[in-house]
N, C-alpha and C. Protein backbone atom coordinates (compact mmCIF):
# COMPACT_ATOMS: atom_id res chain seq x y z
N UNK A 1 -18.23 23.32 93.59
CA UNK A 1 -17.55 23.19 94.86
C UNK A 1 -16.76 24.45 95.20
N UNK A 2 -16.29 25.03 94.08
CA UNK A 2 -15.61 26.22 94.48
C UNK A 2 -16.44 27.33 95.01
N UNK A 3 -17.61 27.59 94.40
CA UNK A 3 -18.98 28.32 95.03
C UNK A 3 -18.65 28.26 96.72
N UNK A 4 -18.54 27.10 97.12
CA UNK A 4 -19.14 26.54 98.65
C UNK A 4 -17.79 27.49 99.03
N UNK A 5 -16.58 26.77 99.07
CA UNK A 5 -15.13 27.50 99.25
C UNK A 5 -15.14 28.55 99.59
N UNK A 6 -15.72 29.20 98.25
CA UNK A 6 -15.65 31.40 98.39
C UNK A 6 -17.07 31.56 99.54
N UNK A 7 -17.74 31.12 99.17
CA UNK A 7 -18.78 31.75 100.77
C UNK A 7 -18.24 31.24 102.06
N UNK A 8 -17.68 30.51 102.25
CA UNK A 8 -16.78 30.21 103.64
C UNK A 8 -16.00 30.96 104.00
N UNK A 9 -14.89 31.52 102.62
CA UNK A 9 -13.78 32.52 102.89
C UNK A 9 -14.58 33.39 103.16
N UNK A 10 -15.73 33.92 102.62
CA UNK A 10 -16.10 35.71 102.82
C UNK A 10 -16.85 35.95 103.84
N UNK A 11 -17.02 34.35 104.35
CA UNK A 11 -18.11 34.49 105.84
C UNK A 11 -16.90 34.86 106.71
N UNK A 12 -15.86 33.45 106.39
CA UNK A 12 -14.55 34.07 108.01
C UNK A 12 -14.15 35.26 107.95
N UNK A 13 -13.95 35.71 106.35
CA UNK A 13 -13.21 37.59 106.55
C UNK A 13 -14.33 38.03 107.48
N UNK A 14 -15.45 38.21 107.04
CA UNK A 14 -16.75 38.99 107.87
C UNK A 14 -16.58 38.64 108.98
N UNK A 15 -16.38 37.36 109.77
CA UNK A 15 -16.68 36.84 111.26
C UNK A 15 -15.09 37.28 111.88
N UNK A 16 -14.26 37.43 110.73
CA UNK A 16 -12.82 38.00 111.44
C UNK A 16 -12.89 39.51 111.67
N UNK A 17 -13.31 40.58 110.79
CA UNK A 17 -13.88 41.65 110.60
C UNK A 17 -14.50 42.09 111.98
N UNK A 18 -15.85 41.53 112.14
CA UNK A 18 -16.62 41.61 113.39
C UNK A 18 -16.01 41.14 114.63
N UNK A 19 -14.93 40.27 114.78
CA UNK A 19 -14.51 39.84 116.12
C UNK A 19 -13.43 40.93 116.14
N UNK A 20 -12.72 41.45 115.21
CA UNK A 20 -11.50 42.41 115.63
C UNK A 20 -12.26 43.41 116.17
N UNK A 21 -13.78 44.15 115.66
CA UNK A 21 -14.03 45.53 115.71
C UNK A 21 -14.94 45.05 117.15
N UNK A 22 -15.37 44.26 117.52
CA UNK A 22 -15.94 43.66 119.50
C UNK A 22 -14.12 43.98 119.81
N UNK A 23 -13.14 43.28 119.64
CA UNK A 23 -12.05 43.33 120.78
C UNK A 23 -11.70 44.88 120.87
N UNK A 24 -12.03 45.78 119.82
CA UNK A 24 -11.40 47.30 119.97
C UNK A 24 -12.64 47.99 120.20
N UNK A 25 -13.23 47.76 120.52
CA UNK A 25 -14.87 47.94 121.69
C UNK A 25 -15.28 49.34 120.49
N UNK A 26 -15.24 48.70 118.69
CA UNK A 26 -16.13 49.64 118.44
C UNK A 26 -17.36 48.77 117.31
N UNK A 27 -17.73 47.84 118.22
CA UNK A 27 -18.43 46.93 116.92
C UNK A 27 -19.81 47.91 116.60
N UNK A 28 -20.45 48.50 117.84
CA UNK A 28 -21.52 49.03 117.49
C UNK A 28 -21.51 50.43 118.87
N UNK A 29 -20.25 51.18 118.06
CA UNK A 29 -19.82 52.46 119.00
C UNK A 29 -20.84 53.72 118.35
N UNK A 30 -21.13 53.22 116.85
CA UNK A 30 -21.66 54.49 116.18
C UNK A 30 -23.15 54.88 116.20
N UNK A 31 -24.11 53.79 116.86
CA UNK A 31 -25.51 53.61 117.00
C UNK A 31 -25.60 55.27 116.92
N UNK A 32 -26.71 55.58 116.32
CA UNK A 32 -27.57 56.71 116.79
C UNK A 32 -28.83 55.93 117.00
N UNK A 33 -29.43 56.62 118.17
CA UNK A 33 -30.55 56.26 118.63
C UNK A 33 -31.59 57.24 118.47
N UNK A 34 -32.73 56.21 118.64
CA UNK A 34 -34.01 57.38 118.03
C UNK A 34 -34.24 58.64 119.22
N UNK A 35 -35.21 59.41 119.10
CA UNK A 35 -35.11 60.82 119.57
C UNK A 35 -36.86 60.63 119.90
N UNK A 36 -37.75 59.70 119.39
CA UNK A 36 -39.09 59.50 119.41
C UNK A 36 -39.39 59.11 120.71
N UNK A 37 -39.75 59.49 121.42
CA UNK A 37 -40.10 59.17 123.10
C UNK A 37 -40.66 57.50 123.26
N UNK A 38 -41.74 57.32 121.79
CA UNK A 38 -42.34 56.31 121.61
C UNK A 38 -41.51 55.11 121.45
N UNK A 39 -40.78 55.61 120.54
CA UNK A 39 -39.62 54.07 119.81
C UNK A 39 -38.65 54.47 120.93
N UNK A 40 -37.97 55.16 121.88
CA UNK A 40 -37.48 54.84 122.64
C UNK A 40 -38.36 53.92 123.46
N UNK A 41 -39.15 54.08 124.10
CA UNK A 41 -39.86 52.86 124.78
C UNK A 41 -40.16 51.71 124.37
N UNK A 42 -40.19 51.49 123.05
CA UNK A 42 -40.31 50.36 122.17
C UNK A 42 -39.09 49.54 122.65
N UNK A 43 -38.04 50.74 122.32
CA UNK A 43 -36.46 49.65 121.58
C UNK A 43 -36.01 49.30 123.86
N UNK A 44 -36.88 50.40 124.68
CA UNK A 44 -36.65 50.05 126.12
C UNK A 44 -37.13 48.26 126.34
N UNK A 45 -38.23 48.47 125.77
CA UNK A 45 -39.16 47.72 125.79
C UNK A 45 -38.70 45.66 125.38
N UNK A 46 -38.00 45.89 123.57
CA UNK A 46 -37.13 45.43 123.09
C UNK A 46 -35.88 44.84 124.32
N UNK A 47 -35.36 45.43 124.81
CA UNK A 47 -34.00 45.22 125.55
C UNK A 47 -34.43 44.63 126.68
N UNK A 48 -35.54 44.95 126.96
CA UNK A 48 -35.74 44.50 128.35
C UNK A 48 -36.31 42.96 127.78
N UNK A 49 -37.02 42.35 126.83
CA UNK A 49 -37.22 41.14 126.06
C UNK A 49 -36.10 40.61 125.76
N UNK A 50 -35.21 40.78 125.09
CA UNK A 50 -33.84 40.31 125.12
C UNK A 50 -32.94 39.69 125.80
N UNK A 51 -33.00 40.51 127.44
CA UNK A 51 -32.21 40.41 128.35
C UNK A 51 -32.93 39.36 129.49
N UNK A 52 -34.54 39.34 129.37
CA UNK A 52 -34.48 38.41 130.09
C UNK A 52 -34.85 36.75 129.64
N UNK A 53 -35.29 35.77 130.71
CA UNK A 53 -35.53 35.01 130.09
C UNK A 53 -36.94 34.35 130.03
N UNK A 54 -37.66 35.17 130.41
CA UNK A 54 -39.15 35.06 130.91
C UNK A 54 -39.62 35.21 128.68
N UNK A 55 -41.17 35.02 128.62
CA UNK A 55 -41.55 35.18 127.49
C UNK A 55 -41.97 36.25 127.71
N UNK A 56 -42.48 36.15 126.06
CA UNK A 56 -42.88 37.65 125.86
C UNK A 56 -44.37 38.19 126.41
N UNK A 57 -44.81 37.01 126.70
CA UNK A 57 -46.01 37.30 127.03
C UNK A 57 -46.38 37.65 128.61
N UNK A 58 -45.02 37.37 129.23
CA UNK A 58 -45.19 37.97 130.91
C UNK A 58 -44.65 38.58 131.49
N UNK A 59 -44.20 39.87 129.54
CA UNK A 59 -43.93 41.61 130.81
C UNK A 59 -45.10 42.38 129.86
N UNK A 60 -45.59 43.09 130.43
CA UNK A 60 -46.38 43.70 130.65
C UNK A 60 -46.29 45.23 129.80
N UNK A 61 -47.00 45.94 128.47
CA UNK A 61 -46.63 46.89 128.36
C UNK A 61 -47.06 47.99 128.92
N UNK A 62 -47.56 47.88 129.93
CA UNK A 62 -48.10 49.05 130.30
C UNK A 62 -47.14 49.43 131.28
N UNK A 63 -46.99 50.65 131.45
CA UNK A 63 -46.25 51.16 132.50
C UNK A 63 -46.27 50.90 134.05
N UNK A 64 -47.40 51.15 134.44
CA UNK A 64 -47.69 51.17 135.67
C UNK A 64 -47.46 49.43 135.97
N UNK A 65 -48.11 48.12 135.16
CA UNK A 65 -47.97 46.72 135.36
C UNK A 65 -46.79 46.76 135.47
N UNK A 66 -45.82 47.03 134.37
CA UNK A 66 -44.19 46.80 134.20
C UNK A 66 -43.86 46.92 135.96
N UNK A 67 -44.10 47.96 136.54
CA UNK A 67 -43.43 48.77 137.87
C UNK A 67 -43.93 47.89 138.72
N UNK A 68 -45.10 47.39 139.01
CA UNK A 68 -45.72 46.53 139.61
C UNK A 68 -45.16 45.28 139.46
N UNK A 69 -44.92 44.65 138.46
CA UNK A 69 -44.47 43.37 138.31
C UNK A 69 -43.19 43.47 138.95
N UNK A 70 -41.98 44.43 138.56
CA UNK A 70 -40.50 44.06 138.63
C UNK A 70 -40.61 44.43 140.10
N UNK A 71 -41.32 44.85 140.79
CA UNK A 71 -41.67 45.00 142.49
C UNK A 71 -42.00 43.29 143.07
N UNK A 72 -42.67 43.21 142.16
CA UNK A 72 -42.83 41.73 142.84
C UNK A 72 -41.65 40.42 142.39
N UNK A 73 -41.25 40.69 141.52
CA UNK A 73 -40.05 40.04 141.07
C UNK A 73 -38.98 40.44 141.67
């Protein structure tokens, strides 16, 4: 039972940890981002899946569809 206890405490330090470093706006200030033209379009690609709420299967990777679609959307 004490097992259960200590992973609770070390989850709230962590979840206290992570909510102080969001309120001082540096939870994820240090990102370096890739420099690859490719995996930038990936991780573009990524964010734009994330953010909406459509599936994954109805954006489009091609460039020219992408431009076409969010025209008609």
């Amino acid at each position: 039972m004490r097992k259960v206890g200590r992973n609770l405490s070390e989850q709230l330090d962590t979840w206290n940890i992570l909510a102080k470093a969001r309120n001082e706006g540096r939870l994820f200030a240090n990102i370096r981002w890739p420099r690859d033209p490719d995996i930038n379009e990936q991780m573009k690609r990524l964010h734009l899946l994330l953010k909406m709420k459509d599936s994954a299967a109805n954006v489009p990777k091609n460039l020219e569809a992408r431009r076409r679609f969010r025209f008609i959307v």
